[in-house]
N, C-alpha and C. Protein backbone atom coordinates (compact mmCIF):
# COMPACT_ATOMS: atom_id res chain seq x y z
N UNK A 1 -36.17 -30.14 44.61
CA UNK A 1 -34.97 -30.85 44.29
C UNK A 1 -34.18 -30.07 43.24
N UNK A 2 -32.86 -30.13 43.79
CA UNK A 2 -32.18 -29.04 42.45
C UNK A 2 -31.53 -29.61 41.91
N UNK A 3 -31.92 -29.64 40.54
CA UNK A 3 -31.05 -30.30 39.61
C UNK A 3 -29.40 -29.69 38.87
N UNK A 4 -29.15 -29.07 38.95
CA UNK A 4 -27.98 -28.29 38.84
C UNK A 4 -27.29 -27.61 40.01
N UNK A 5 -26.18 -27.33 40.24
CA UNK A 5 -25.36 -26.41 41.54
C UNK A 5 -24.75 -25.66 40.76
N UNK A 6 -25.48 -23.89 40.89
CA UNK A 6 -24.45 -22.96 39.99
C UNK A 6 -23.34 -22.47 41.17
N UNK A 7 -23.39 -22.80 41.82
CA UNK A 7 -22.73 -21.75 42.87
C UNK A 7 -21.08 -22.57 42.40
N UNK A 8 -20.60 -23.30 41.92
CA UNK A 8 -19.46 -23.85 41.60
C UNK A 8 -19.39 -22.98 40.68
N UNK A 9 -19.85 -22.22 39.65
CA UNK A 9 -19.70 -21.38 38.17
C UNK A 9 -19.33 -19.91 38.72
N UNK A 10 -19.96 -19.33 40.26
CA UNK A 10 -19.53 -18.33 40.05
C UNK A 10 -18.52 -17.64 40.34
N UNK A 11 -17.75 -18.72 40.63
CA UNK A 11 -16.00 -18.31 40.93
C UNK A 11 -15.91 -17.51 39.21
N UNK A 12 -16.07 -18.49 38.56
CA UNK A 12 -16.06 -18.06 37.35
C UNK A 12 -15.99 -16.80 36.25
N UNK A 13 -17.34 -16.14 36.81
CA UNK A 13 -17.87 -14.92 36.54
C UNK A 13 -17.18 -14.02 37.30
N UNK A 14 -16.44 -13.96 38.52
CA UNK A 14 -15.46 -13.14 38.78
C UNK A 14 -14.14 -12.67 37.90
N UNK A 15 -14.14 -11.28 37.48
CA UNK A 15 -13.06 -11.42 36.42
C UNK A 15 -11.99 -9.91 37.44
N UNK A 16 -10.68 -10.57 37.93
CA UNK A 16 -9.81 -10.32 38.11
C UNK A 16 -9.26 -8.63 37.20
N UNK A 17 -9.06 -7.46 38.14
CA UNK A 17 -8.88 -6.48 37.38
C UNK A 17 -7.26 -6.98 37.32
N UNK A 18 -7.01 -6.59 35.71
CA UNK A 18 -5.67 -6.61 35.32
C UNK A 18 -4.67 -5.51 35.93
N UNK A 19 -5.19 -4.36 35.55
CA UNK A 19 -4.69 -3.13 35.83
C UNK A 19 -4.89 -2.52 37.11
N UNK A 20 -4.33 -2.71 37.89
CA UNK A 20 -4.56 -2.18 39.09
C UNK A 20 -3.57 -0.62 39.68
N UNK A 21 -3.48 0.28 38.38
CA UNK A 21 -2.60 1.05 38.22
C UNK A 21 -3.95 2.36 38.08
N UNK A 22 -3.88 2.92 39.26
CA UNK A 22 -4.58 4.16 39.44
C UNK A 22 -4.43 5.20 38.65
N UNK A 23 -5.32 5.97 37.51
CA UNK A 23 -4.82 6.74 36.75
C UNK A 23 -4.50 8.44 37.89
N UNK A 24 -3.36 8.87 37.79
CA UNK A 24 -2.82 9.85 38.50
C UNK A 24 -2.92 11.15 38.21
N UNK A 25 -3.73 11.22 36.73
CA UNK A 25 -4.65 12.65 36.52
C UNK A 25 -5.70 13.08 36.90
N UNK A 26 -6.51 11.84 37.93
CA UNK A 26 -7.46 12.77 38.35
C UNK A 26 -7.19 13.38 39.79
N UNK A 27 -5.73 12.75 40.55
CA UNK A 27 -5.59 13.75 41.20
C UNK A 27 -4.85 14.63 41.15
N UNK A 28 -4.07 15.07 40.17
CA UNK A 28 -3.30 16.30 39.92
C UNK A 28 -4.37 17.38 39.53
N UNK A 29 -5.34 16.72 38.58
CA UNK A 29 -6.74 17.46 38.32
C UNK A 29 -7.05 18.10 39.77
N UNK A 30 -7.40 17.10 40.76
CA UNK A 30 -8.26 18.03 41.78
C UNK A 30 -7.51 18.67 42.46
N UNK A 31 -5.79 18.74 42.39
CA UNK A 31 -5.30 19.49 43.07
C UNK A 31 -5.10 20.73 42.54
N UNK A 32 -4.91 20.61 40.99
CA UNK A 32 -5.28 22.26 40.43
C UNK A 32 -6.43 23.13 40.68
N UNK A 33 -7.62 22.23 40.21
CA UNK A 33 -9.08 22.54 40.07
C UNK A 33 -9.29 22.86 42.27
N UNK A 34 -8.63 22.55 43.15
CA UNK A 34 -8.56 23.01 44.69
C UNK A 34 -7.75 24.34 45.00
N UNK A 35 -6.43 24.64 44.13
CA UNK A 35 -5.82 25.56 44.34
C UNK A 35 -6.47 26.58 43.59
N UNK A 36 -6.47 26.38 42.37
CA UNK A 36 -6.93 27.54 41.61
C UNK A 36 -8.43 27.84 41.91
N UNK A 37 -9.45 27.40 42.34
CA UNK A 37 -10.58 27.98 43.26
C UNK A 37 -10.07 28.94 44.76
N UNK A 38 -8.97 28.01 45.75
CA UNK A 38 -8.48 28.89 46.82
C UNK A 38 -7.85 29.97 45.97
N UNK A 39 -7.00 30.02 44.79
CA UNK A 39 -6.81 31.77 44.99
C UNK A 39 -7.63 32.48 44.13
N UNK A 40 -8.45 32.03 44.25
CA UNK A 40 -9.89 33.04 43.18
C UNK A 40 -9.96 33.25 41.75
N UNK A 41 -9.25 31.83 41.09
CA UNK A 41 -8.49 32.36 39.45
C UNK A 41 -9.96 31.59 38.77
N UNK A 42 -10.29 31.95 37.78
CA UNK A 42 -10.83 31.58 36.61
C UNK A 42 -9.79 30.17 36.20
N UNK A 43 -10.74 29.62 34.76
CA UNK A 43 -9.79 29.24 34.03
C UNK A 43 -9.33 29.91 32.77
N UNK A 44 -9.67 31.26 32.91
CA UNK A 44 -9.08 31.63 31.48
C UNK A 44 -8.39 32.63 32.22
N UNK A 45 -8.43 33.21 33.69
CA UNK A 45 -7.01 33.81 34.47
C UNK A 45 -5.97 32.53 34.42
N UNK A 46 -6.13 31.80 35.04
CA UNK A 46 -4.80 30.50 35.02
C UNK A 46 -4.43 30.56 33.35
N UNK A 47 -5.38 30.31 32.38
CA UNK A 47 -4.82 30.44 31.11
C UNK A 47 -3.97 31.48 30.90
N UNK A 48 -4.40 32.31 31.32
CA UNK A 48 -3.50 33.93 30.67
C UNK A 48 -2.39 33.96 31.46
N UNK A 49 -2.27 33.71 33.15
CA UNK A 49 -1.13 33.59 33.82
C UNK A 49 -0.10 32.63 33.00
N UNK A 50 -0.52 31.26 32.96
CA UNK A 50 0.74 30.68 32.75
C UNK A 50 0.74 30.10 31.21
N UNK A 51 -0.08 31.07 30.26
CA UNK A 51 0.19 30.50 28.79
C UNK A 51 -0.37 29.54 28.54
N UNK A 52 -1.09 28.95 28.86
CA UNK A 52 -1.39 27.40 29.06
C UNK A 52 -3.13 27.57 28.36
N UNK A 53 -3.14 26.77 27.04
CA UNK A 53 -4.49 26.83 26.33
C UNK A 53 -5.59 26.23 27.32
N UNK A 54 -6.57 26.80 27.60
CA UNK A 54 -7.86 26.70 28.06
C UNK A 54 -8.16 24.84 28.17
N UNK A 55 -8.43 24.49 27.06
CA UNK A 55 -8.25 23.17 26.65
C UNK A 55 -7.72 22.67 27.55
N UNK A 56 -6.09 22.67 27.61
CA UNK A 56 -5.61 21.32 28.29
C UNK A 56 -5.54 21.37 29.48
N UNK A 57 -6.30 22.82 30.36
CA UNK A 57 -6.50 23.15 31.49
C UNK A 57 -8.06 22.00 31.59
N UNK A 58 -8.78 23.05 31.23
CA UNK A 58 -9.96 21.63 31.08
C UNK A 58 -9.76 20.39 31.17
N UNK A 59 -8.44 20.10 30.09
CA UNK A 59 -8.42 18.73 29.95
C UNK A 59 -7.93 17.83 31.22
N UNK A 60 -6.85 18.89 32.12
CA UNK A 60 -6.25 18.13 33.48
C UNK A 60 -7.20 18.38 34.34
N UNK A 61 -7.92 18.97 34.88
CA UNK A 61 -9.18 19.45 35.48
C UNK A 61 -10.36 18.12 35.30
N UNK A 62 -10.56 18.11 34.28
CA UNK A 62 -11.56 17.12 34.21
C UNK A 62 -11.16 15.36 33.73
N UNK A 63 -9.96 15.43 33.44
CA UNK A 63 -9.31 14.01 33.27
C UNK A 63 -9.85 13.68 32.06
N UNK A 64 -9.93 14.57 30.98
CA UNK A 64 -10.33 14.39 29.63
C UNK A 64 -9.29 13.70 28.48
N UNK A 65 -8.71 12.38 28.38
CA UNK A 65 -7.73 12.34 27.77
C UNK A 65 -7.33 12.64 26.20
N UNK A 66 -7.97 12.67 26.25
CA UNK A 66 -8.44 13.55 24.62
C UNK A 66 -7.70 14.85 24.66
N UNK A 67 -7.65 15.71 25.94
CA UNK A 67 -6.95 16.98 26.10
C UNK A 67 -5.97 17.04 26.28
N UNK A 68 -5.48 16.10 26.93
CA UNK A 68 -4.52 16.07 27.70
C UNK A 68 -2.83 15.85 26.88
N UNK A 69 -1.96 16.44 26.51
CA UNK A 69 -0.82 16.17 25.73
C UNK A 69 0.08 15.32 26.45
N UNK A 70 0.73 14.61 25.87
CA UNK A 70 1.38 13.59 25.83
C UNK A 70 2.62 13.76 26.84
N UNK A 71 3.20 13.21 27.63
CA UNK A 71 4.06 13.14 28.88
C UNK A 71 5.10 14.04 29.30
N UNK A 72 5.84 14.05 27.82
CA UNK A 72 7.36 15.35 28.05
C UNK A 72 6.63 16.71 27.82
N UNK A 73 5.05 16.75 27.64
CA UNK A 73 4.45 18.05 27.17
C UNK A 73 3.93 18.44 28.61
N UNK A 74 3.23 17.06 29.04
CA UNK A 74 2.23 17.58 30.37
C UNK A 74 3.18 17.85 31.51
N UNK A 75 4.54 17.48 31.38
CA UNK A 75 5.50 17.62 32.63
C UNK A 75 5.66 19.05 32.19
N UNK A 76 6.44 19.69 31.60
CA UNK A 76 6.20 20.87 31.54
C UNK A 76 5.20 22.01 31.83
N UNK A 77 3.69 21.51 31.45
CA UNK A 77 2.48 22.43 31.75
C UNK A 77 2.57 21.65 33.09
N UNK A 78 2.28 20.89 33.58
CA UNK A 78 2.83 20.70 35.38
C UNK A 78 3.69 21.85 35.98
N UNK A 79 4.94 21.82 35.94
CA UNK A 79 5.52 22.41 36.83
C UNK A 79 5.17 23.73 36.27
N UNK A 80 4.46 24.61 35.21
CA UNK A 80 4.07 25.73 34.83
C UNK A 80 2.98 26.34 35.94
N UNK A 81 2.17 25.09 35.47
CA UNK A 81 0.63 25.42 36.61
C UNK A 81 1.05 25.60 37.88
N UNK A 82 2.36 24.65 38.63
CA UNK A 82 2.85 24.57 40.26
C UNK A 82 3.20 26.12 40.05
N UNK A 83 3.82 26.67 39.60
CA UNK A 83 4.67 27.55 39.77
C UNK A 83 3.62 29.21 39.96
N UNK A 84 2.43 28.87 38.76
CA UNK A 84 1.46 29.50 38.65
C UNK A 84 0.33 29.36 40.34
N UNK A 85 0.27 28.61 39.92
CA UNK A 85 -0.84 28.06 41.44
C UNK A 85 0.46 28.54 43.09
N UNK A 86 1.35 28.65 43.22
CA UNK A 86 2.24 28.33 44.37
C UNK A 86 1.67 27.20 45.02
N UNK A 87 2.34 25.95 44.16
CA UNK A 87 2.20 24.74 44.61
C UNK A 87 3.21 24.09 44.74
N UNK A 88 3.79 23.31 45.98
CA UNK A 88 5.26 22.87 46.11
C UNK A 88 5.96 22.24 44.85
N UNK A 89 6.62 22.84 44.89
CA UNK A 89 7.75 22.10 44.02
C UNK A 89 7.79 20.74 43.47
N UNK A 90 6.94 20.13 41.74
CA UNK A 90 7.60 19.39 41.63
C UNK A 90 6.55 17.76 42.93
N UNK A 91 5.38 18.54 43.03
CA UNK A 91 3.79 17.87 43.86
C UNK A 91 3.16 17.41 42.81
N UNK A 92 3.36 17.50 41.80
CA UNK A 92 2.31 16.97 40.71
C UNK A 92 2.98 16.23 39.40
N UNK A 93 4.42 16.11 39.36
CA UNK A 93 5.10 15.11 38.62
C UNK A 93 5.05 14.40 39.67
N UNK A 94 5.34 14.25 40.79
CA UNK A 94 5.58 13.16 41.22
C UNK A 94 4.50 12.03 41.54
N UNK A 95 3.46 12.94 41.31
CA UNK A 95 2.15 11.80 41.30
C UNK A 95 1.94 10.87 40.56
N UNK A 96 3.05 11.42 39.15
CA UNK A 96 2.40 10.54 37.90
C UNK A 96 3.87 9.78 38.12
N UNK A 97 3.02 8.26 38.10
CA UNK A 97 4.50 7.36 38.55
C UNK A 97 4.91 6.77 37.54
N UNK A 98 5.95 6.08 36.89
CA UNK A 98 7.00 5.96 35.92
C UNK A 98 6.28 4.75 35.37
N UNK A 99 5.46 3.86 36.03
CA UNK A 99 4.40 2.80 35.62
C UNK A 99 3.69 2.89 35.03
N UNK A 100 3.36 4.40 35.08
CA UNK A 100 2.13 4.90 34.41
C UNK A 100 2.24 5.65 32.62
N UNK A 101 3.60 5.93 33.32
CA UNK A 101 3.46 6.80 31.88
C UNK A 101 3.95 6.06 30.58
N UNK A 102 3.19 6.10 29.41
CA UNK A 102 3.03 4.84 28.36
C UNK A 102 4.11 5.11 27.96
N UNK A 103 4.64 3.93 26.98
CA UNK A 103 5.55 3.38 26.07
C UNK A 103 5.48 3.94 24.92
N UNK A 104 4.84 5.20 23.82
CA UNK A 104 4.46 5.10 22.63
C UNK A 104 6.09 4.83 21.61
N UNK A 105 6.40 3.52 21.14
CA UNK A 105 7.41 3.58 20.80
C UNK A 105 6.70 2.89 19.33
N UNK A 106 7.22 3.78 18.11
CA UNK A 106 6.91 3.49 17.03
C UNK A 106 7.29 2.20 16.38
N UNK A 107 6.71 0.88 16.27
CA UNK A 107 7.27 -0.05 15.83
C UNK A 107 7.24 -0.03 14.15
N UNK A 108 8.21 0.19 13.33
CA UNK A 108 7.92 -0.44 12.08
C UNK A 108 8.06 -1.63 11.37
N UNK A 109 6.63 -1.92 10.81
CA UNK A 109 6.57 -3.51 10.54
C UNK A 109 7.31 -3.34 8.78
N UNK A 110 8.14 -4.12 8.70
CA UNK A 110 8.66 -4.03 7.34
C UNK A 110 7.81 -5.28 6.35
N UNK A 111 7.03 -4.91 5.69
CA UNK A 111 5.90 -5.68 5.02
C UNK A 111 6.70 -5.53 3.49
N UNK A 112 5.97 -6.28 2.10
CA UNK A 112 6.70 -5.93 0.73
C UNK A 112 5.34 -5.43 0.32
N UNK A 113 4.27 -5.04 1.17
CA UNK A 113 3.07 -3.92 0.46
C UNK A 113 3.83 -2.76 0.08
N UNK A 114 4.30 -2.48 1.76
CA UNK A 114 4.48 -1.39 1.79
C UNK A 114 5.66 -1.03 1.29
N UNK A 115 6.67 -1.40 -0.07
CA UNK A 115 7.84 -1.03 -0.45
C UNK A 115 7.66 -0.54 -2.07
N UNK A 116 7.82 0.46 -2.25
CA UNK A 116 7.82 1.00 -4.01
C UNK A 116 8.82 0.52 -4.52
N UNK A 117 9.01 -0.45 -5.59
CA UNK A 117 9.97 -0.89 -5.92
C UNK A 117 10.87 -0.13 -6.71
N UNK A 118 10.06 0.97 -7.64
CA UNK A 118 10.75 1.98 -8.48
C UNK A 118 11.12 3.10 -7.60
N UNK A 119 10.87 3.24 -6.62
CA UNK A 119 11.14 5.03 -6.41
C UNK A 119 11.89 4.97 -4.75
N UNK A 120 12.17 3.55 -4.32
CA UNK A 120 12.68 3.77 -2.87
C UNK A 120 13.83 3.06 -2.42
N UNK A 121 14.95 3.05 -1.99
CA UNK A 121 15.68 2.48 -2.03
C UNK A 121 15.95 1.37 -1.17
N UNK A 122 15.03 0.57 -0.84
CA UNK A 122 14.36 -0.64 -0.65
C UNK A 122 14.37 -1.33 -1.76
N UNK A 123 13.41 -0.42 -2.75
CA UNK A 123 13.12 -1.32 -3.76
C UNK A 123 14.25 -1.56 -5.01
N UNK A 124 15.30 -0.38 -4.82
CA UNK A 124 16.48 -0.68 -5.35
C UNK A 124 17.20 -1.74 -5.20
N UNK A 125 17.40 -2.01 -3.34
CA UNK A 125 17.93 -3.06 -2.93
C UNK A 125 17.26 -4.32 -3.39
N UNK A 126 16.44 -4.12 -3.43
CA UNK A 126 15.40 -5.95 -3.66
C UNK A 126 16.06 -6.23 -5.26
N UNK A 127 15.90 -5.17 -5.83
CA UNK A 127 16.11 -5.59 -7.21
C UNK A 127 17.36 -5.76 -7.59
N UNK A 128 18.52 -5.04 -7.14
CA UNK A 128 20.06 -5.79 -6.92
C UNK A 128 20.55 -7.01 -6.72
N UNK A 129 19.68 -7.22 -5.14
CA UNK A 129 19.60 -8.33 -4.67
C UNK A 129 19.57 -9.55 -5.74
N UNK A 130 17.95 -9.01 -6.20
CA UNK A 130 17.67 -10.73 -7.35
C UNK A 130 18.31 -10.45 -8.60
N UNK A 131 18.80 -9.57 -9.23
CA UNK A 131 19.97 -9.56 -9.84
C UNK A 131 21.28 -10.58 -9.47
N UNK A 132 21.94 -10.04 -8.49
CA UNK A 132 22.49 -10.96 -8.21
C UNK A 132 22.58 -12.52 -7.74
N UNK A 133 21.45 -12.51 -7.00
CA UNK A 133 20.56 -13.91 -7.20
C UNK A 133 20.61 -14.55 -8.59
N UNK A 134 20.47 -13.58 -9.47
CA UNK A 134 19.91 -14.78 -10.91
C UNK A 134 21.32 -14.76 -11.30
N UNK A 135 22.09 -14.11 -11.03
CA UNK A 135 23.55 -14.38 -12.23
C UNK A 135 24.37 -15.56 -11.09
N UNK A 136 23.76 -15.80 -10.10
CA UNK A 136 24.59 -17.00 -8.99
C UNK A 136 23.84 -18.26 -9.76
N UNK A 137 22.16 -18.19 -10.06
CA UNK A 137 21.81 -19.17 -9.96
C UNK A 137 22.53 -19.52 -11.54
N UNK A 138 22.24 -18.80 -12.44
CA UNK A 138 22.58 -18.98 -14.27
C UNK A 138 24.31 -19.49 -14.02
N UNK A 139 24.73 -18.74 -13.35
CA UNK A 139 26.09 -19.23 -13.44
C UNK A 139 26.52 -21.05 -12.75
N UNK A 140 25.93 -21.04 -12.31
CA UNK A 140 25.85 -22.44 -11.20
C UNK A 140 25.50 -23.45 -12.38
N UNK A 141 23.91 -23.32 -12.95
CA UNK A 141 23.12 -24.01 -13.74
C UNK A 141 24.33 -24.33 -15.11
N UNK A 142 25.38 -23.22 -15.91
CA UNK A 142 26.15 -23.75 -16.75
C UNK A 142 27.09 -24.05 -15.94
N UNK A 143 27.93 -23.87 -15.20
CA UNK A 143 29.07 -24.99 -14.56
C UNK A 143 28.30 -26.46 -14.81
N UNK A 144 27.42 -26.64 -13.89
CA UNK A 144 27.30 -27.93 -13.43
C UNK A 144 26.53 -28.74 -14.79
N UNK A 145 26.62 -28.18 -16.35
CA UNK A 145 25.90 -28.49 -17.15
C UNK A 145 27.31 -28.32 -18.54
N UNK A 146 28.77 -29.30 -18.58
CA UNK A 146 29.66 -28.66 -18.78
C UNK A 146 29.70 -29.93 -20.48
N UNK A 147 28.78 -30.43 -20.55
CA UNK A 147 28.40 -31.13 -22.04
C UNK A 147 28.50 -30.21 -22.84
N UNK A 148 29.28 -30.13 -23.82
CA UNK A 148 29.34 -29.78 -24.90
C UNK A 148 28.82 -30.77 -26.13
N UNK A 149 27.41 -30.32 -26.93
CA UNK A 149 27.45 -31.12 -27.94
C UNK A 149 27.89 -30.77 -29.35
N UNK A 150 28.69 -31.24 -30.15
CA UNK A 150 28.62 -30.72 -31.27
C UNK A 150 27.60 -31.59 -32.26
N UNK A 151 27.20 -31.12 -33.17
CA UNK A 151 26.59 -32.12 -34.17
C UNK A 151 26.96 -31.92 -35.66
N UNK A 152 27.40 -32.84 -36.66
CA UNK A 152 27.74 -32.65 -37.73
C UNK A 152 27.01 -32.85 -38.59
N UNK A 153 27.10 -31.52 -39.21
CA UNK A 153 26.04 -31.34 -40.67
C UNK A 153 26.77 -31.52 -41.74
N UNK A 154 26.04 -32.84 -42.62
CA UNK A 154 26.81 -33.11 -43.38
C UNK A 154 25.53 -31.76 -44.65
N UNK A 155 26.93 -31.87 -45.85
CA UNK A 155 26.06 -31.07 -46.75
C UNK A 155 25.53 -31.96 -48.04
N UNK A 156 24.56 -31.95 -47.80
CA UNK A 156 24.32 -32.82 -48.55
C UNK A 156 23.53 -31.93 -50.51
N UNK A 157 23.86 -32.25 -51.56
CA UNK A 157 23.20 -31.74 -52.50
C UNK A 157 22.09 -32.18 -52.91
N UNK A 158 21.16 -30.89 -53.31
CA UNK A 158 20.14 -31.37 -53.87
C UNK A 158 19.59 -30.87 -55.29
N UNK A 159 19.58 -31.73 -56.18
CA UNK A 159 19.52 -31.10 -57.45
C UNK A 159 18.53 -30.69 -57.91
N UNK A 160 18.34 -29.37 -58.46
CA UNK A 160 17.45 -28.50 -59.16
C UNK A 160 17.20 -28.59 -60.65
């Protein structure tokens, strides 16, 4: 007799790939690492042909992202290697699709850690700022405080 039914849970344990975006260096990789074996090159002939450091040959070759330079760099060593390899025109940007290639867009978070108040002109501004802040608030505080008291001192003598 079964006291529990897991088979309802394992919808569950199925976890949905998010990314269904094929990374497109490992086949530009095997299409270098295919040509440059058909014309008999090394990788330190392909290096010396087209300038191109050992490294980031490795690095497209083996899909090392660690090697690999960053998008407006690798389009360039692309059409270097095509041109090197006689590989059609412009076969290996087009692999890497516009989905793929990341966003690195520098966001700056404006925090008051991160502001020197003496030496940046941030911190100039802040301090203007509450400058002017305090002479709005002082000025406000005597308007709206427009009592005048006088008090009279009488003189009175006292004999010695």
């Amino acid at each position: 007799m079964k006291l529990f039914n897991f088979k309802k849970f394992e919808k569950l344990k199925i976890k949905k790939k998010r990314d269904n975006i094929v990374d497109p260096y490992i086949n530009i990789g095997n299409i270098i690492k295919e040509s440059r074996v058909k014309k008999n090159l090394s990788i330190e002939d392909l290096s010396f042909l087209s300038k191109i450091p050992i490294s980031t040959i490795l690095g497209i070759e083996n899909n090392v992202k660690e090697l690999i330079p960053p998008y407006p760099f690798i389009r360039s060593i692309l059409l270097k290697l095509e041109e090197c390899l006689s590989l059609e025109k412009f076969i290996l940007i087009k692999l890497i699709k516009k989905d793929y290639i990341p966003n690195k867009i520098i966001k700056r978070n404006f925090t008051f850690t991160k502001i020197d108040l003496f030496n940046s002109w941030q911190g100039s501004f802040i301090y203007l700022l509450l400058l002017i802040i305090s002479i709005f608030v002082l000025n406000s505080f005597y308007l709206n405080n427009r009592v005048i008291e006088f008090k009279y001192i009488e003189k009175t003598s006292i004999d010695f």
